[in-house]
Protein backbone atom coordinates (compact mmCIF):
# COMPACT_ATOMS: atom_id res chain seq x y z
CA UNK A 1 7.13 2.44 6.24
CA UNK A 2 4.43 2.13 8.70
CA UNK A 3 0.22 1.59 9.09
CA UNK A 4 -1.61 3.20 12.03
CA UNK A 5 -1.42 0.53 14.88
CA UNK A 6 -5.66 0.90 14.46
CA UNK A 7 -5.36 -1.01 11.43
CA UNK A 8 -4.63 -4.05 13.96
CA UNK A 9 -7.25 -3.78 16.11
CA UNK A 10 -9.33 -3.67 13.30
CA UNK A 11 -8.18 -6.68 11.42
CA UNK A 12 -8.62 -8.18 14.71
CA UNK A 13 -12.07 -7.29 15.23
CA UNK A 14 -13.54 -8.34 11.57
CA UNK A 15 -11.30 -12.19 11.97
CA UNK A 16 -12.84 -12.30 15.46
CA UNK A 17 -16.65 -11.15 14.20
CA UNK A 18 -15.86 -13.93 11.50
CA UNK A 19 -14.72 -16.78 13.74
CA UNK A 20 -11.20 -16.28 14.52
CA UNK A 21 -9.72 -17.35 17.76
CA UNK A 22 -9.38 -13.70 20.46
CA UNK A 23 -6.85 -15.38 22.34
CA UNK A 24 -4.51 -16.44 19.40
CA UNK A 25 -4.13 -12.89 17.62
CA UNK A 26 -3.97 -11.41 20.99
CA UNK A 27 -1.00 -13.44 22.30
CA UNK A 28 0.05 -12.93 18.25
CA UNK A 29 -0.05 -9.72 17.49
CA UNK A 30 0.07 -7.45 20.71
CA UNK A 31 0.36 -3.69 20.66
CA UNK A 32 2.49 -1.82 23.31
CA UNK A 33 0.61 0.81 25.07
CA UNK A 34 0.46 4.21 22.94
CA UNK A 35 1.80 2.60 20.40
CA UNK A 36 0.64 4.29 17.37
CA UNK A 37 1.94 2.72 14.25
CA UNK A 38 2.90 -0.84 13.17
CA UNK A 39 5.33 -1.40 10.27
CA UNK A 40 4.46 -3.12 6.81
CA UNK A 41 6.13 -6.90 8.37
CA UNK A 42 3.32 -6.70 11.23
CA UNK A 43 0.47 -5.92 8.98
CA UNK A 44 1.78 -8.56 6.38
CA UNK A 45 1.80 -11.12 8.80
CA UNK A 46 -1.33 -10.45 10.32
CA UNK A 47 -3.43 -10.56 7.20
CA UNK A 48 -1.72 -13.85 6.15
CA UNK A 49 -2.67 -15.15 9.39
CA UNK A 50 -6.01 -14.03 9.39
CA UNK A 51 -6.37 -14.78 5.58
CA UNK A 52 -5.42 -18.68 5.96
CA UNK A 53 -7.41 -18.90 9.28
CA UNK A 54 -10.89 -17.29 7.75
CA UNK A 55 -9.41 -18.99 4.30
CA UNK A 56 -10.69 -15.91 2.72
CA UNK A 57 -9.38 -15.00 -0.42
CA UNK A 58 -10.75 -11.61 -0.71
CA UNK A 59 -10.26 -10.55 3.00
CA UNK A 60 -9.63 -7.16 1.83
CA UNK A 61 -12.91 -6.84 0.15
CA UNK A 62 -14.86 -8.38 3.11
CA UNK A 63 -13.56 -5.89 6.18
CA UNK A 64 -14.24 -3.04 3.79
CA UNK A 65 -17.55 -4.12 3.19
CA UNK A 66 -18.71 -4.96 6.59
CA UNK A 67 -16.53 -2.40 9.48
CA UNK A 68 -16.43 0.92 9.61
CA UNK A 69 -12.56 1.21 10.47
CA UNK A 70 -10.67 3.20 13.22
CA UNK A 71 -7.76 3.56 11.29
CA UNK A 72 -9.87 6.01 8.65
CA UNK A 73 -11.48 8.04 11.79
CA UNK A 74 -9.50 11.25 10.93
CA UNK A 75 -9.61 11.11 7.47
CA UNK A 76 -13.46 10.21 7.39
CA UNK A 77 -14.35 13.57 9.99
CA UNK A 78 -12.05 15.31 7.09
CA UNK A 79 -14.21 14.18 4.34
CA UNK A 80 -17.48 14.59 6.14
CA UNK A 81 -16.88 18.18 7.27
CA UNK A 82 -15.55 19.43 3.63
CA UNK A 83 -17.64 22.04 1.85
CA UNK A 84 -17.77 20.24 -1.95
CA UNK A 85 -17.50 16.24 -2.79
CA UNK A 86 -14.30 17.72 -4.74
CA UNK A 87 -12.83 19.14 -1.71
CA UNK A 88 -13.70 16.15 0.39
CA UNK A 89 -11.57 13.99 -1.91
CA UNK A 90 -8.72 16.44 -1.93
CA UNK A 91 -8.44 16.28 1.38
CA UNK A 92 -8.76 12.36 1.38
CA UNK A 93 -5.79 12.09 -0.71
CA UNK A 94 -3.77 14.22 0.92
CA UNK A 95 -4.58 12.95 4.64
CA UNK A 96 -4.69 9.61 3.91
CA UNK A 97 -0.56 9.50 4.74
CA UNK A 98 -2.30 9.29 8.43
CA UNK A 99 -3.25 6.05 7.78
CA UNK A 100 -0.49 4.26 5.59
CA UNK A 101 2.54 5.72 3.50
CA UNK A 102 2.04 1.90 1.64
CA UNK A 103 -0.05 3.36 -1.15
CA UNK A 104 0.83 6.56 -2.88
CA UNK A 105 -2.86 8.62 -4.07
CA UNK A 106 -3.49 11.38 -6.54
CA UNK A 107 -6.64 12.99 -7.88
CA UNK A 108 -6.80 13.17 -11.23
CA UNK A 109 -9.69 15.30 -13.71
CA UNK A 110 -10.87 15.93 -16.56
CA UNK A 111 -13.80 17.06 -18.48
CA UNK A 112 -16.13 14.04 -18.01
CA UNK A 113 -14.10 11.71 -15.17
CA UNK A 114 -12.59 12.49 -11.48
CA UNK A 115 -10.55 9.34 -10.74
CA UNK A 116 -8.15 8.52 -7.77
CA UNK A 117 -4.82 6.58 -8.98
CA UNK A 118 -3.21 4.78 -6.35
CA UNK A 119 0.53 3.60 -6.57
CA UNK A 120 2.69 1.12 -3.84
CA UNK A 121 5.27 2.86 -2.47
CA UNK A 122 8.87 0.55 -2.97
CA UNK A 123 9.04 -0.22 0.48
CA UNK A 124 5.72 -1.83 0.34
CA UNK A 125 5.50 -3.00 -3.49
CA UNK A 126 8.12 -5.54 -2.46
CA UNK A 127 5.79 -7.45 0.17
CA UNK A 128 3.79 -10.56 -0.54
CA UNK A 129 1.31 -10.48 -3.31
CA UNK A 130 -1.43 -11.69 -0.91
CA UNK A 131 -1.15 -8.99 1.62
CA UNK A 132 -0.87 -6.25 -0.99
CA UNK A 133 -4.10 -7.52 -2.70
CA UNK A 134 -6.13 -6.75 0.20
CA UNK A 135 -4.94 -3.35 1.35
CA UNK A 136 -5.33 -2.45 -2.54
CA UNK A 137 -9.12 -4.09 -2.49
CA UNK A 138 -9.70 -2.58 0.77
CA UNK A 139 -8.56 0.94 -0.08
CA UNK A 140 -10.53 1.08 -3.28
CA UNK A 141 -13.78 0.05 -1.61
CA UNK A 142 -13.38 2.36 1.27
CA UNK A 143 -13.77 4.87 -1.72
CA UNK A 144 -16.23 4.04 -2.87
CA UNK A 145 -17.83 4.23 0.41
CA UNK A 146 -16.36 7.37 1.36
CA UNK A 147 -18.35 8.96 -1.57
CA UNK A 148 -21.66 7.01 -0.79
CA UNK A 149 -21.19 8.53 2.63
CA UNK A 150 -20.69 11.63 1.51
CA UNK A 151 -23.74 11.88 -0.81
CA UNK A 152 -26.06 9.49 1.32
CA UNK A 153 -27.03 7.59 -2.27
CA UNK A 154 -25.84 4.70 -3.67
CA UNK A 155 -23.06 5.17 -6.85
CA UNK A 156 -20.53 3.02 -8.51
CA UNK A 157 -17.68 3.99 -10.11
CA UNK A 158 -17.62 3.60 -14.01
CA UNK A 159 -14.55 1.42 -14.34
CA UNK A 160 -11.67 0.25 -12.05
CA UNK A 161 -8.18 -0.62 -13.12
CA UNK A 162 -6.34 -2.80 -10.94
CA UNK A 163 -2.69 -2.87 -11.39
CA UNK A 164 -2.66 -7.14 -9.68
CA UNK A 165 -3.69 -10.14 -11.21
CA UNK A 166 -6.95 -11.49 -12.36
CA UNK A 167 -8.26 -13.35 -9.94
CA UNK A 168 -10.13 -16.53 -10.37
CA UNK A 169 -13.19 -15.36 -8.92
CA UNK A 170 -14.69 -11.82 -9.63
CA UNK A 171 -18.16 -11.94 -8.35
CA UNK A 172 -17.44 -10.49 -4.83
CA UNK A 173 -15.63 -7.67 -7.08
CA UNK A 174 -18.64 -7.25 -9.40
CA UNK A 175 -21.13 -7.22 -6.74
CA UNK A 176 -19.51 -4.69 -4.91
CA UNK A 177 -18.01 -2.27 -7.70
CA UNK A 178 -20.86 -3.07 -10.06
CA UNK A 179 -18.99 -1.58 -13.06
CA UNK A 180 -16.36 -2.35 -15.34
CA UNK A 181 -12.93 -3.83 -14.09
CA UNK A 182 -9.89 -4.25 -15.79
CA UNK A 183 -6.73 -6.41 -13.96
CA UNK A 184 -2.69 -6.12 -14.77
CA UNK A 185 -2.92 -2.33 -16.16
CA UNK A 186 -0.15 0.14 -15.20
CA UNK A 187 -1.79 1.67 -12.55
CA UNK A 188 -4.47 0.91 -9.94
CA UNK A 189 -7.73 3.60 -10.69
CA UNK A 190 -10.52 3.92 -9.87
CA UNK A 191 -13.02 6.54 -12.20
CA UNK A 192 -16.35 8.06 -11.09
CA UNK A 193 -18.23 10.37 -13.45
CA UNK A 194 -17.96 14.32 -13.16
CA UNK A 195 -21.69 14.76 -12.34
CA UNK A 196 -21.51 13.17 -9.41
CA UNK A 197 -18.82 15.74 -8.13
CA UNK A 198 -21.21 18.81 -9.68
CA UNK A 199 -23.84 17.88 -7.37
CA UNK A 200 -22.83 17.72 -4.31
CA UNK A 201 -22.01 20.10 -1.40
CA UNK A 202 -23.17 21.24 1.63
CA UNK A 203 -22.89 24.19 4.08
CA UNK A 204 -20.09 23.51 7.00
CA UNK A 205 -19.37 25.48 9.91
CA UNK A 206 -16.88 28.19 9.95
CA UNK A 207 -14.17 27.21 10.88
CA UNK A 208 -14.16 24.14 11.85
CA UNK A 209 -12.73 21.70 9.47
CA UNK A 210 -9.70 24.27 9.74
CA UNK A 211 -9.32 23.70 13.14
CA UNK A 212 -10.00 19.81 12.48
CA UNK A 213 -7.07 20.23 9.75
CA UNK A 214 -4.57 21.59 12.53
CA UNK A 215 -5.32 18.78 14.80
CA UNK A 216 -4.08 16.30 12.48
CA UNK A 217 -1.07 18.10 11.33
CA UNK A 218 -0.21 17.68 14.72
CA UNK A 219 -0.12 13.71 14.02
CA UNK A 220 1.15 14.35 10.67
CA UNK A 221 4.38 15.78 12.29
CA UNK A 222 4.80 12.58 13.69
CA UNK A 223 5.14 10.42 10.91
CA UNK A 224 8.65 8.62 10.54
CA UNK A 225 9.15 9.39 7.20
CA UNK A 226 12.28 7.80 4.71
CA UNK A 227 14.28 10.47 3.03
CA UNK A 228 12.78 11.74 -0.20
CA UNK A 229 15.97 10.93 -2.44
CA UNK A 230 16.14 7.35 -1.37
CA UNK A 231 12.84 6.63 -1.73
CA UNK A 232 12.94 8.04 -5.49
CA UNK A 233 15.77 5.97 -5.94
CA UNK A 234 13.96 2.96 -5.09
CA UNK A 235 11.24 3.73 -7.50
CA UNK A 236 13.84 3.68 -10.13
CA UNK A 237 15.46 0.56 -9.05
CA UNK A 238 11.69 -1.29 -8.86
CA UNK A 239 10.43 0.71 -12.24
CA UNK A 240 13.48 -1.37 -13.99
CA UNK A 241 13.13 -4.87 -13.18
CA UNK A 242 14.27 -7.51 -14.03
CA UNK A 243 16.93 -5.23 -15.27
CA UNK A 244 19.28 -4.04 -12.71
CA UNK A 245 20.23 -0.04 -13.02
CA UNK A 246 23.22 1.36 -12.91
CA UNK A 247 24.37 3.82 -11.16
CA UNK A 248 25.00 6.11 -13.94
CA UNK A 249 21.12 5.50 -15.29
CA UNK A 250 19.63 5.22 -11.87
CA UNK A 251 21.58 9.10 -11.50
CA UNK A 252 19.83 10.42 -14.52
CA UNK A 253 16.54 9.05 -14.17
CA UNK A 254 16.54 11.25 -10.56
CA UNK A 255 18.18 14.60 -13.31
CA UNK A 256 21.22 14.26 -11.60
CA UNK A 257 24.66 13.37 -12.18
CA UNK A 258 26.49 9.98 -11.18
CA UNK A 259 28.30 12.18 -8.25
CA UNK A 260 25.94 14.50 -7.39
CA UNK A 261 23.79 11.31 -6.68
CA UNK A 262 26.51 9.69 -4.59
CA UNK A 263 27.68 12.77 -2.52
CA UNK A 264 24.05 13.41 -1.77
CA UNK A 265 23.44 9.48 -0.77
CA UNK A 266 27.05 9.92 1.28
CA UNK A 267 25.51 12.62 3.70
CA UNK A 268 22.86 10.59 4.26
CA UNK A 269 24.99 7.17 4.97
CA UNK A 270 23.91 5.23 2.43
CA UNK A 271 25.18 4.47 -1.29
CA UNK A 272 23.91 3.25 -3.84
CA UNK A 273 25.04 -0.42 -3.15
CA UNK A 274 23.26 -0.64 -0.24
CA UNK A 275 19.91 0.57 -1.04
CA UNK A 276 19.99 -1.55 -4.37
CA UNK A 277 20.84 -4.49 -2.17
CA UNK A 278 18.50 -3.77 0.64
CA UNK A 279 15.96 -3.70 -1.89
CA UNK A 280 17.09 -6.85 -3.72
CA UNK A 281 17.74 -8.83 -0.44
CA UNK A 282 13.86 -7.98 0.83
CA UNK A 283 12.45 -8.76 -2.65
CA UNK A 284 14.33 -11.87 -2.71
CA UNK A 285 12.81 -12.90 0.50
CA UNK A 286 9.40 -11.87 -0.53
CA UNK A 287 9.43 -14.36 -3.18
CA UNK A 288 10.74 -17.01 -1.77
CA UNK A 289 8.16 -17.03 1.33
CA UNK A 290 5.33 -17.17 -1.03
CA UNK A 291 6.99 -20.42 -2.38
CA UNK A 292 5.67 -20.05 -5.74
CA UNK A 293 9.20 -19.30 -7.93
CA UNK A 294 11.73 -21.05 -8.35
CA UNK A 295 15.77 -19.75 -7.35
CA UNK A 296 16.16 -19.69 -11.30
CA UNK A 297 13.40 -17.20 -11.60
CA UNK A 298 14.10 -15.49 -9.09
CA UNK A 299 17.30 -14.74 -10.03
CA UNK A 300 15.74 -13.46 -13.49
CA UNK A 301 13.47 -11.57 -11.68
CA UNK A 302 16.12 -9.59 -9.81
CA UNK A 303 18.40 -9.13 -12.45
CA UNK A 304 21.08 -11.71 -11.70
CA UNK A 305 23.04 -13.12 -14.93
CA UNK A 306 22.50 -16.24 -13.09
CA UNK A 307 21.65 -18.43 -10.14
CA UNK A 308 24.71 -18.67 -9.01
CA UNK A 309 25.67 -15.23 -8.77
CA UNK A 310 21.94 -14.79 -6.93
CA UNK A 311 22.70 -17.97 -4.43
CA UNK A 312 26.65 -16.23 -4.03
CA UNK A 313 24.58 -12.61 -2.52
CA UNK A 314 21.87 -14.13 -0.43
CA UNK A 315 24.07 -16.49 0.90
CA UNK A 316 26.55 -13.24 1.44
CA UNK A 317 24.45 -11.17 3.24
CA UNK A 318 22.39 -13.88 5.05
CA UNK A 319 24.49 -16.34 5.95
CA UNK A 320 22.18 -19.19 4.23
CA UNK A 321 21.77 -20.27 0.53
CA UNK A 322 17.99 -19.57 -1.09
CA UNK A 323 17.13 -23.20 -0.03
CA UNK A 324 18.50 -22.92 3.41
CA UNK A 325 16.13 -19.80 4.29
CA UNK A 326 13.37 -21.73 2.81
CA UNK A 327 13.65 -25.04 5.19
CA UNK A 328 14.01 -22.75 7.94
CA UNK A 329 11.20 -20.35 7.96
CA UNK A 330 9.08 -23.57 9.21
C-alpha cells in the first residue's frame, strides 16, 4: 500500500509551477531523508490539498500533461531501452509496481487492438473518489505519452473506458485523448490499434536493458508487499458490495474451503472478521469525509441491514458515532 515518495515532490513541483504556496506543502507534507515510499493516506491528502488550493478539477490530467515525473524515471529508461513498442509495454506493466501497487495493469491483444486494463487494488479502491480520479487520469495519459515517446509521432488511442463517473466537463479529456471515451464501464482501458505496435522498433545495445532490469529488481525487492491471500480476499469482499460475503462464499470464490481459508488466515494473524471489518471501517470513513452520503446510505452501501447496526460498529471500533467523526475531522 504505498507510492514512491517521488510522487510528492512531484505533486509539489506542478502546485508550486501553478501557484501554490512552497512553504505550506513543505511544512505539510515533509519527507524524511531516504525515505522512499509514502502510503496511499499521504498521497490522498496531498492531492486534495493541492486540488482545492489550484481548484483544479482535473489535476490529474494537468501534471500529466505538463511534467515529466520522477516517480516514472525507472520505468521510462525501461521503456526507452526495449527492443519492440510491444516489449516496451510489457515491461511497463510489469515495472510499473515501482511506482504504485494502487493500480493493478495487464496487457491485453488481439488481432486488431493492444490495450492496457488497469484495475484499483482494494486497499486503494476504498480512498476518496477525488484522489482516485486523478491517479487514474494521470496514469492513462502518461500512456499515452509513453508511446508518443517511444515512436517520436503523435497517436491517440482509439477509445478509452473509464471505470469513474462522467464528469461534467470532458473537453480537457477530449483534447488530450482525442478519441472516443466511455465513463462507468467495468474496467478502466485504454485501446491503441495493432499497427502502431507492427511498426515500431529499434536496435538497443547488448545488454544493457538486462543489466538496467537487474538494477531495479534490486528496488523491487524492497517493496512492502500485503500477503497475496488477503489481498484476494479483499477483492472478494469489494467485488460484492453492498452485499456482505460470507465466509463460506468469500472461501469458495478464493477455490477453497471455509477452513482451509481460516487456518491459512490463522497463520497469518488475521481472520476473516478482521479483514472484512478493516475494510468496512476504512470504507466507512472514506465516505463519510467526502460528505456526500448520508449514514442511511452508507449503511446500504456496506451491507448493514440497517443504520443502527452500522452506527452500533463504527461507534464499536472507533469510539464515536458516524456523526461524531464527522464534527470532528474539522
Amino acid at each position: 500500500m504505498y507510492f514512491s515518495s517521488k510522487i510528492i515532490t512531484d505533486f509539489i513541483a506542478f502546485a508550486v509551477s501553478n501557484g501554490a504556496d512552497y512553504d505550506e506543502l513543505e511544512r505539510e507534507f515533509t519527507l524524511s531523508k531516504n525515505q522512499k515510499f509514502v502510503t496511499y493516506e499521504e498521497v490522498v491528502k496531498l492531492l486534495n490539498h493541492i486540488g482545492q488550493e489550484l481548484d483544479d478539477a482535473h489535476l490529474g490530467l494537468h501534471i500529466g500533461e505538463q511534467m515529466v515525473l520522477d516517480a516514472t524515471k525507472y520505468v521510462d529508461t525501461i521503456m526507452e531501452y526495449s527492443e519492440t513498442l510491444e516489449e516496451a509495454f510489457e515491461n511497463a506493466v510489469y515495472y510499473s509496481k515501482l511506482i504504485s501497487d494502487a493500480l493493478e495493469c495487464r496487457m491485453i491483444k488481439n488481432d486488431s487492438n493492444y490495450s492496457v486494463v488497469f484495475e484499483e487494488s482494494p486497499n486503494w479502491a476504498i480512498r476518496q473518489k477525488f484522489a482516485k480520479r486523478q491517479i487514474l487520469d494521470l496514469t492513462l495519459l502518461s500512456c499515452l505519452k509513453s508511446l508518443i515517446t517511444y515512436t517520436g509521432k503523435t497517436y491517440y488511442p482509439s477509445k478509452v473506458y473509464f471505470h469513474t463517473e462522467r464528469p461534467k466537463n470532458l473537453n480537457t479529456y477530449y483534447r488530450l485523448f482525442n478519441c472516443s471515451l466511455i465513463f462507468e464501464s467495468k474496467q478502466t482501458e485504454i485501446i491503441f490499434e495493432k499497427r502502431i505496435f507492427n511498426d515500431y522498433s529499434k536496435p538497443i545495445e547488448f545488454g544493457l536493458l538486462e543489466s538496467i532490469k537487474q538494477k531495479v529488481e534490486k528496488e523491487i525487492q524492497d517493496l512492502n508487499t500485503e500477503e497475496e491471500l488477503i489481498y484476494q480476499l479483499k477483492k472478494v469482499i469489494l467485488n460484492h458490495k453492498p452485499e456482505r460475503i460470507s465466509v463460506e462464499k468469500a472461501a469458495a470464490a478464493l477455490n477453497l474451503s471455509k477452513r482451509s481459508l481460516q487456518r491459512k488466515l490463522n497463520i497469518l494473524n488475521t481472520t476473516f472478521k478482521k479483514v472484512e471489518y478493516e475494510l468496512q471501517l476504512k470504507l466507512s470513513k472514506t465516505y463519510l469525509e467526502e460528505n456526500q452520503k448520508s449514514v442511511d446510505e452508507i449503511s446500504y452501501l456496506l451491507g448493514f441491514s440497517e443504520s443502527s447496526a452500522f452506527i452500533r460498529f463504527f461507534k464499536t471500533l472507533t469510539n464515536q458515532t458516524p456523526i461524531e467523526y464527522v464534527k470532528n475531522l474539522n
